[in-house]
Each structure stands twice: as C-alpha cells, then as structure tokens.
Protein backbone atom coordinates (compact mmCIF):
# COMPACT_ATOMS: atom_id res chain seq x y z
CA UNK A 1 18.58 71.85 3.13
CA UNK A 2 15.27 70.91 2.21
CA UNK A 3 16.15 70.90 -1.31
CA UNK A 4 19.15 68.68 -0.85
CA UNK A 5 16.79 66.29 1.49
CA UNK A 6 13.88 66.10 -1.35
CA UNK A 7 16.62 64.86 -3.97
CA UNK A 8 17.80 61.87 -1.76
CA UNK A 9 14.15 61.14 -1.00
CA UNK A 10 13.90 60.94 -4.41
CA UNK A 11 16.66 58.19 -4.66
CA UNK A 12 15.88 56.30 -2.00
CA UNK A 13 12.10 56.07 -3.48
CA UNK A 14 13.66 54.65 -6.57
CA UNK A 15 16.05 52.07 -4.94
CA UNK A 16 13.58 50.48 -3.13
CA UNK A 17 10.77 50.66 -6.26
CA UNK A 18 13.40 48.68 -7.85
CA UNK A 19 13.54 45.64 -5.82
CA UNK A 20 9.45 45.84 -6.41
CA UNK A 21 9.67 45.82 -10.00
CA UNK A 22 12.77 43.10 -10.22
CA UNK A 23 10.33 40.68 -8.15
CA UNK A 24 6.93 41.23 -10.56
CA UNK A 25 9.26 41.26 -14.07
CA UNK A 26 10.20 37.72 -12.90
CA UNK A 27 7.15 36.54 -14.53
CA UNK A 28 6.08 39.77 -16.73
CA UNK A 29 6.89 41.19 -19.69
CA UNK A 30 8.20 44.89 -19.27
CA UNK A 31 5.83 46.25 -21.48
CA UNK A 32 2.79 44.88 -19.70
CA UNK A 33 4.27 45.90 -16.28
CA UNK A 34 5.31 49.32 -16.93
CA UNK A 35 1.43 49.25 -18.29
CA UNK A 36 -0.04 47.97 -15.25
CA UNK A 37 2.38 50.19 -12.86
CA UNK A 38 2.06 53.65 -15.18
CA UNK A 39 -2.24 53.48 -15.01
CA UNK A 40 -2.67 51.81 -11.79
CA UNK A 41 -0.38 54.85 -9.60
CA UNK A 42 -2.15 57.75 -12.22
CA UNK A 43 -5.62 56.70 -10.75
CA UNK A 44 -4.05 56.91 -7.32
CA UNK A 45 -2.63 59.97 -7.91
CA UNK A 46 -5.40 61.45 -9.45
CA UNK A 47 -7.62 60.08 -6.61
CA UNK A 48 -5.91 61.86 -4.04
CA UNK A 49 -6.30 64.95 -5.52
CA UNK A 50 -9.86 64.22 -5.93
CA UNK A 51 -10.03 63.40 -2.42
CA UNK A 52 -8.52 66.99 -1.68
CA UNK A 53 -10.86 68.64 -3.67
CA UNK A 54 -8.49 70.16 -5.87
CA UNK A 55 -8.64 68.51 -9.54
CA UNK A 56 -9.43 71.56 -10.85
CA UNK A 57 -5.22 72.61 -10.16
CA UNK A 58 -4.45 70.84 -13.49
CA UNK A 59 -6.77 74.34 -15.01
CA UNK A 60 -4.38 76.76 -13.04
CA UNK A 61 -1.16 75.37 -14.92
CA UNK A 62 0.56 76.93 -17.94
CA UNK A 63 -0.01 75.20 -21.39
CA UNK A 64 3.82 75.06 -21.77
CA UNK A 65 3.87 73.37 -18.75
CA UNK A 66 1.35 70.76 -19.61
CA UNK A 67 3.21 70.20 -22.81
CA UNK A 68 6.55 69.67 -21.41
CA UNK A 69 5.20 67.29 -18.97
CA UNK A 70 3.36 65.03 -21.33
CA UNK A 71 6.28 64.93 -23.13
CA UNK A 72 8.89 64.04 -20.25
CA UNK A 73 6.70 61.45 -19.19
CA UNK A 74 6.37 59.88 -22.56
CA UNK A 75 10.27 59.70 -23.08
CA UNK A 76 10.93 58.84 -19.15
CA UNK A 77 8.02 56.79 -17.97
CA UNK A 78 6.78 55.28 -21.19
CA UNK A 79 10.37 54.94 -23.09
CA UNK A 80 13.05 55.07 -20.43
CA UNK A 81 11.28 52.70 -17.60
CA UNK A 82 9.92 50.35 -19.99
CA UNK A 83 13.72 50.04 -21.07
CA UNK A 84 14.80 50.34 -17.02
CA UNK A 85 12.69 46.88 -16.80
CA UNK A 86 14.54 45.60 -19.66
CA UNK A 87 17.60 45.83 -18.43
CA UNK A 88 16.15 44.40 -14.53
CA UNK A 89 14.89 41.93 -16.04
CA UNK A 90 18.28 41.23 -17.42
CA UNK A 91 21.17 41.98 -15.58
CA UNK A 92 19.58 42.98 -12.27
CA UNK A 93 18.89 45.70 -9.92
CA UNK A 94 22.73 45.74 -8.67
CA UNK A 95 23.98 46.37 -12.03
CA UNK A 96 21.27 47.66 -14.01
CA UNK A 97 20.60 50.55 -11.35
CA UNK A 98 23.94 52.08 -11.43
CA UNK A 99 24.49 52.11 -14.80
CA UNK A 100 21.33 53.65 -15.42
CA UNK A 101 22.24 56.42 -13.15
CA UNK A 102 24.70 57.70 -15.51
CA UNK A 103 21.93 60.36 -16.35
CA UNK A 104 23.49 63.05 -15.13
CA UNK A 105 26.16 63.00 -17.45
CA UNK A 106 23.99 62.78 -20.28
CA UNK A 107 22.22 66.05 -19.04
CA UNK A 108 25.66 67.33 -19.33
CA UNK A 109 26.19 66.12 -22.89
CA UNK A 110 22.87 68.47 -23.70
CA UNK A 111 24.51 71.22 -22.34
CA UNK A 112 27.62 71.51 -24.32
CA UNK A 113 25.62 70.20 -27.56
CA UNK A 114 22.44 72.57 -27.33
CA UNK A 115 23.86 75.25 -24.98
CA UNK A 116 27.61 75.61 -25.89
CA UNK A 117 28.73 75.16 -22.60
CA UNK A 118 32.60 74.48 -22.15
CA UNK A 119 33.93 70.87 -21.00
CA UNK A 120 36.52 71.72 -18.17
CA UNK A 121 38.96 69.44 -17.10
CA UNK A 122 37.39 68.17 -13.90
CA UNK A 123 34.31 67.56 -16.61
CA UNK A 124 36.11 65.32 -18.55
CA UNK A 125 38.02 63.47 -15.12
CA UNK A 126 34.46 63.01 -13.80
CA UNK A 127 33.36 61.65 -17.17
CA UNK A 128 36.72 58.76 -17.52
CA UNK A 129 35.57 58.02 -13.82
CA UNK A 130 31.81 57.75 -14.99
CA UNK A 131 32.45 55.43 -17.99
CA UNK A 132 35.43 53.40 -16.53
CA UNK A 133 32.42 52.55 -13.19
CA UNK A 134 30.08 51.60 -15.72
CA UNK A 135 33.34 48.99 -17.72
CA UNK A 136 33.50 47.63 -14.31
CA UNK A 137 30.18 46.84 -13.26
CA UNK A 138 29.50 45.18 -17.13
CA UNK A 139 32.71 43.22 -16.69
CA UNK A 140 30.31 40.20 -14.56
CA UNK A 141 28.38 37.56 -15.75
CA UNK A 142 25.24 38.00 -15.50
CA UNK A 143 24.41 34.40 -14.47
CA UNK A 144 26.38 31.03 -14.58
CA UNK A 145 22.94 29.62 -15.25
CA UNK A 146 22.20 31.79 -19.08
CA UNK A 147 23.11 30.19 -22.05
CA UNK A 148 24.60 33.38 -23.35
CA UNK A 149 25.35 35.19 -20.21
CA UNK A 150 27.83 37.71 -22.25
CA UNK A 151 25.14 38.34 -24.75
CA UNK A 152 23.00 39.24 -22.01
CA UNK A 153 25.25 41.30 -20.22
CA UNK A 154 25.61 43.46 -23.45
CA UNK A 155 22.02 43.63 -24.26
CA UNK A 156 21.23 44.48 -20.46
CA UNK A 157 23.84 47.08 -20.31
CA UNK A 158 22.63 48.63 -24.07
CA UNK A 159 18.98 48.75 -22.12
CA UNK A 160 20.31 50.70 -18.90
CA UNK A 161 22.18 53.28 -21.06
CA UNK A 162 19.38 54.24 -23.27
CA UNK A 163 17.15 54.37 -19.88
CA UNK A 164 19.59 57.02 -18.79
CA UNK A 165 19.38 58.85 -21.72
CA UNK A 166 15.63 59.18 -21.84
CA UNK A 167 15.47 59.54 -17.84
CA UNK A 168 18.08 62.90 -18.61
CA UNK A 169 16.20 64.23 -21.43
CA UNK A 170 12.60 63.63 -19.21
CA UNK A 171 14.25 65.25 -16.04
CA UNK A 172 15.10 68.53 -18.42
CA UNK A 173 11.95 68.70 -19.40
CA UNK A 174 9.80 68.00 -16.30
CA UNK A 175 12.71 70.80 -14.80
CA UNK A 176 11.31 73.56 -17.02
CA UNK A 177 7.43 72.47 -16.91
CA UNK A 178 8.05 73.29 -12.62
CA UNK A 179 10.01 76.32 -13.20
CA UNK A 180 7.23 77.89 -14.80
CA UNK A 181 4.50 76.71 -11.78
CA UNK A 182 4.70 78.45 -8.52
CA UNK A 183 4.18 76.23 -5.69
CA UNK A 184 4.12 72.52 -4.39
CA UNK A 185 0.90 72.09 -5.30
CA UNK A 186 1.74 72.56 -9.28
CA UNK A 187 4.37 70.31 -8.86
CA UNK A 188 2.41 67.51 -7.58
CA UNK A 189 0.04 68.49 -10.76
CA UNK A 190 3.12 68.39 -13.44
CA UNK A 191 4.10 65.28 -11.90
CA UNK A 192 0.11 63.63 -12.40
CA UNK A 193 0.47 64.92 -15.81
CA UNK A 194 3.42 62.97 -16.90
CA UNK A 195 1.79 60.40 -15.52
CA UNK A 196 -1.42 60.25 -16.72
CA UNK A 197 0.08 61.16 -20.47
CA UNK A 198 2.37 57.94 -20.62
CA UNK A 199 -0.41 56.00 -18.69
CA UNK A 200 -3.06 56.88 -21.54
CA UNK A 201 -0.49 55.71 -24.48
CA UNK A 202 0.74 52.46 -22.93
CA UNK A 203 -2.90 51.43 -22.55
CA UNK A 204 -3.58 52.05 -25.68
CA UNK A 205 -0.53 50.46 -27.17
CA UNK A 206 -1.22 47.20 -24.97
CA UNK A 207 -4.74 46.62 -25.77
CA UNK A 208 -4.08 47.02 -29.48
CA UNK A 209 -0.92 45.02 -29.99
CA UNK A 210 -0.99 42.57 -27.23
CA UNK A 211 -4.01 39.84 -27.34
CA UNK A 212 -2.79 36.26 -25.67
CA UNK A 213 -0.41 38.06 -23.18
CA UNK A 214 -2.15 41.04 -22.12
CA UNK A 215 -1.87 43.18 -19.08
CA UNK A 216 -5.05 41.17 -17.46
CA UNK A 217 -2.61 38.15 -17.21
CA UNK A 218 -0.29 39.82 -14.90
CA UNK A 219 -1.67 38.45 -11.60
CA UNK A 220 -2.69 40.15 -8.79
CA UNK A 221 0.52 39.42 -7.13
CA UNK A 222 2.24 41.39 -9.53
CA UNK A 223 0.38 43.60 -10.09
CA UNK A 224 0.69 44.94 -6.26
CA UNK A 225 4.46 44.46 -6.63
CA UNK A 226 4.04 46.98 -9.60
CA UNK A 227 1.61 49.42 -8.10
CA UNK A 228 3.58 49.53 -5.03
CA UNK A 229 7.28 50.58 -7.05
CA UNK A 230 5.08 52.67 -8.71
CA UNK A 231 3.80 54.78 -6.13
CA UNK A 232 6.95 54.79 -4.37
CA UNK A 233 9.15 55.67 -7.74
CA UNK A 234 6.81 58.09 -9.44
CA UNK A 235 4.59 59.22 -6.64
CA UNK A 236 6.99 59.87 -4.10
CA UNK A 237 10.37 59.95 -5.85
CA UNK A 238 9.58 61.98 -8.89
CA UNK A 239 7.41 64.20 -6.85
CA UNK A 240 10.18 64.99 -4.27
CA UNK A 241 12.53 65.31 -7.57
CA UNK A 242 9.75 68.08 -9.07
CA UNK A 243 9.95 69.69 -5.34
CA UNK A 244 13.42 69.81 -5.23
CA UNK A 245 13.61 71.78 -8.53
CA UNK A 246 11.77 75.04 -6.79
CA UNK A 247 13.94 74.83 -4.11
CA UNK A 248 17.72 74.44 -5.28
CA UNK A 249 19.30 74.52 -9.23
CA UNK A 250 19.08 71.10 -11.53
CA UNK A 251 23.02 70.69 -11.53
CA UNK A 252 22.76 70.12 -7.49
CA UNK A 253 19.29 68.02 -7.33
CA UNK A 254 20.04 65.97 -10.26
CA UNK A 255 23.43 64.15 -8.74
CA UNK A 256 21.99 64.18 -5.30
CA UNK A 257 19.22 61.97 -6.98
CA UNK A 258 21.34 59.95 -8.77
CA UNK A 259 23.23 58.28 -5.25
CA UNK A 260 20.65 55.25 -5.98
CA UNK A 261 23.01 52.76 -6.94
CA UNK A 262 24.95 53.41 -3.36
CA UNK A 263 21.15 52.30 -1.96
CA UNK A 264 21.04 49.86 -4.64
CA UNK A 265 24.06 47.56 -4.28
CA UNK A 266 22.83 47.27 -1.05
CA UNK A 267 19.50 46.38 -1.96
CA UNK A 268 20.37 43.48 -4.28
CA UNK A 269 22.21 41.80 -1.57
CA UNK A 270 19.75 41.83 1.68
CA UNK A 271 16.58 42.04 -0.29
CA UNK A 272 17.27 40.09 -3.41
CA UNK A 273 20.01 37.90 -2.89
CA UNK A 274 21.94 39.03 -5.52
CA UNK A 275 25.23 38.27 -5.77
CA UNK A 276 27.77 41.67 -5.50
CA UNK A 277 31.67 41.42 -5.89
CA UNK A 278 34.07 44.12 -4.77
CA UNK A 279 34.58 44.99 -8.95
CA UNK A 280 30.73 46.21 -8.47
CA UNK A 281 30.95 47.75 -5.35
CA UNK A 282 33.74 49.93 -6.66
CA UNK A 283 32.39 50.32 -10.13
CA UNK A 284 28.80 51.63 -8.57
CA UNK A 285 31.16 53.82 -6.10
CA UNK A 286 33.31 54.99 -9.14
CA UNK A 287 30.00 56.09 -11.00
CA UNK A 288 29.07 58.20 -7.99
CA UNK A 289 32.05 59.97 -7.75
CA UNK A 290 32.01 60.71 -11.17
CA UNK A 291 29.09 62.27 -11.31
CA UNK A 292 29.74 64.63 -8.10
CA UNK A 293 33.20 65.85 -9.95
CA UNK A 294 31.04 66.24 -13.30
CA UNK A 295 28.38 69.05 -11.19
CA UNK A 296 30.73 70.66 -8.53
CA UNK A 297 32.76 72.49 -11.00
C-alpha cells in the first residue's frame, strides 16, 4: 500500500507543479525557466542533505547507478520538461498534461521493441483508447484570441508527445539506477543526481547561447513560481516515484503516476481559469483508462 500511495504522491506533486510553471512561462521562455527551476531545487536538494550530514551518500552508490541517473535526468528534466513547458506554454495545463501522460504507453512500446514482449489484445484496446483520448483533447482551440490557434494546437500537441517519450525513456532509466541501491536514502541520492546532471548542462547551455534574455531576467516572481513546481515536481514527486520503485514493480507505479491529468483538468479550471469542455473531460478520462487496460494484463 505504501507503494501504491508513493505513486499518486507522485502525481499529485506534478499536477499542482504544473499550475506553478503555467503561471511563471507566462512571461518566460521555457528554456530559461526549466534553467532557473532545474539549479535552483538541485541546491535545495543538495542542501538538505548537507544539512543531514550525509553528502557523502552520493560515494556509497554504484557507478551504474550514477550513470543511469545522469542520463535519465538529461533526457527527462533537461529534454522532456523543457518540451513539457513548451507545450504549457502553448496549449495549457488542461490539455498539455494529459497528453503528456501518455508515457506509459511509450514504456510499453520499449518493451515489445527492445524486449520482445507480445502485444495482447487488451494491449492494443488500451492503446485505441489511449490515442483516440489524446484525438479528443487536440480536437479544441487552443484560444479564440491566437492568430493561428490550429497551428498552435498542433505544435503544442507535437511538444506534449515528445515530453512523454523522453519522460518514459527517463523513468526506465532512473527505474534501474534504484533497483541497484538499497534503501530510501539512495533513492533520494539517484534522484539529486539527475538533478544536479541536467542542472549543470542547462547552465551551461544558457550562459553560452543566451546573452539579452538570460536566466537573470526572469524576475524574482518567477523565479519562486519556478522553484516552488520544482521542488514540488522533482523533489517530492520524482522522489516518491524513485520510492515507489523499491517497493512495488514499474508496470503498477508507472500508471498509478500517470492519474495527473484526472488532478489536472481540475486544476486548470479552479486554479487557472481555464476553460474545460466535456470532449476534454472525457478525452483526459479516456487516456486514463487506457493506460490502466494497457498494465493490468
């Protein structure tokens, strides 16, 4: 049960990091905010465990383990949430959060590709449910106010899909780096390490190709918007993700997780004022559903 209750933690932490994020990307670009979020919550993160006493836990981890984890967070964090922002920034967090939590079914796709695993018949029901969800919630405009609100839409949705296949190739990853630690502890230390990977590269990147815009412009007010999703998303959510993994298997953690856009729809309306139709409602529904029918066989 704890297991189960870890995973849902997890998605709750990343519905509500998104209605952070869709506030600060209002007036920053993704690239600079994932920036600003990714180095501001590693210094937390790291702080804490400095705080503890205990930096020296990133010493008692497996060098397969650190690889796999600076690798899952440069695909997930750096790659898949700078496109996640994208497609906020775009389409919203009612749309853009659902679609994106199509994961799952990529993780599937890796299994049948890479591991041979047979496609039953449920497999492929959950799938047409999966896809026809998604055809619903991209049916919308985006806004009555863009000048090409259907050229949006597509680019938006194009953003979210990508984001959901870097998040499933990140979560594979960051699955085996904790199956080869031994206790919470380690987890919390994978999860600092995919952190502090991405955080080192985006800095990098911004400070070298961004000069007029840079990250300094983002405003403090942002900036807290940012840190604050980010410490909720990747400190809390991908840690109770990592924690999850020692307790129960990937194929029940990973859909439990992926109930966001249930959390989300919500979200959009009370906290963001985004407009949700009944074609949404059942299309972010539909993609749930899916996904359950995809892991239960």
């Amino acid at each position: 049960m704890i297991g189960e209750l870890a995973a849902l933690g997890a998605a709750l932490c990343w519905t509500f990091s998104a209605v952070f994020y869709k506030r600060a990307l209002a007036s920053t670009h993704p690239i600079q905010a994932n920036t600003v979020r990714c180095v501001g919550t590693g210094l937390v993160l790291l702080a804490f465990l400095a705080v503890l006493g205990r930096v020296n836990v990133f010493t008692e981890l497996p060098k397969q383990a650190i690889g796999l984890a600076c690798i899952s967070g440069i695909v997930g964090l750096g790659l898949g949430d700078t496109l996640y922002m994208l497609s906020l920034k775009t389409i919203g967090v009612s749309r853009a959060v659902p679609i994106t939590c199509t994961y799952p079914l990529f993780n599937l796709l890796w299994a049948y590709l890479l591991a041979g695993e047979n496609i039953t018949l449920p497999m492929a029901a959950g799938a047409f449910i999966i896809v026809f969800g998604v055809w619903l919630l991209t049916g919308e405009k985006v806004d009555k106010n863009l000048k090409k609100p259907a050229e949006d839409g597509i680019r938006g949705t194009v953003f979210a899909l990508c984001t959901a296949m870097a998040w499933s190739i990140s979560i594979s990853m960051v699955n085996l780096a904790v199956k080869k630690t031994q206790n919470i502890e380690h987890a919390y230390a994978v999860n600092t390490i995919r952190l502090l990977a991405v955080a080192v590269l985006l800095l990098a990147y911004t400070l070298a190709s961004i000069r007029d815009t840079g990250f300094t412009k983002v405003g403090w007010r942002n900036a807290a918007f940012l840190l604050g999703g980010g410490l909720i998303a990747i400190g809390l959510g991908w840690f109770f993700l990592t924690f999850s993994f020692l307790l129960i298997p990937e194929s029940q953690a990973v859909p439990i997780s992926s109930t966001t856009p249930l959390f989300s729809t919500m979200a959009g309306v009370v906290m963001l004022r985004e407009k949700v139709t009944a074609k949404t409602v059942l299309g972010s529904v539909l993609v749930v559903v899916g996904i359950f029918i995809v892991f239960a066989v």
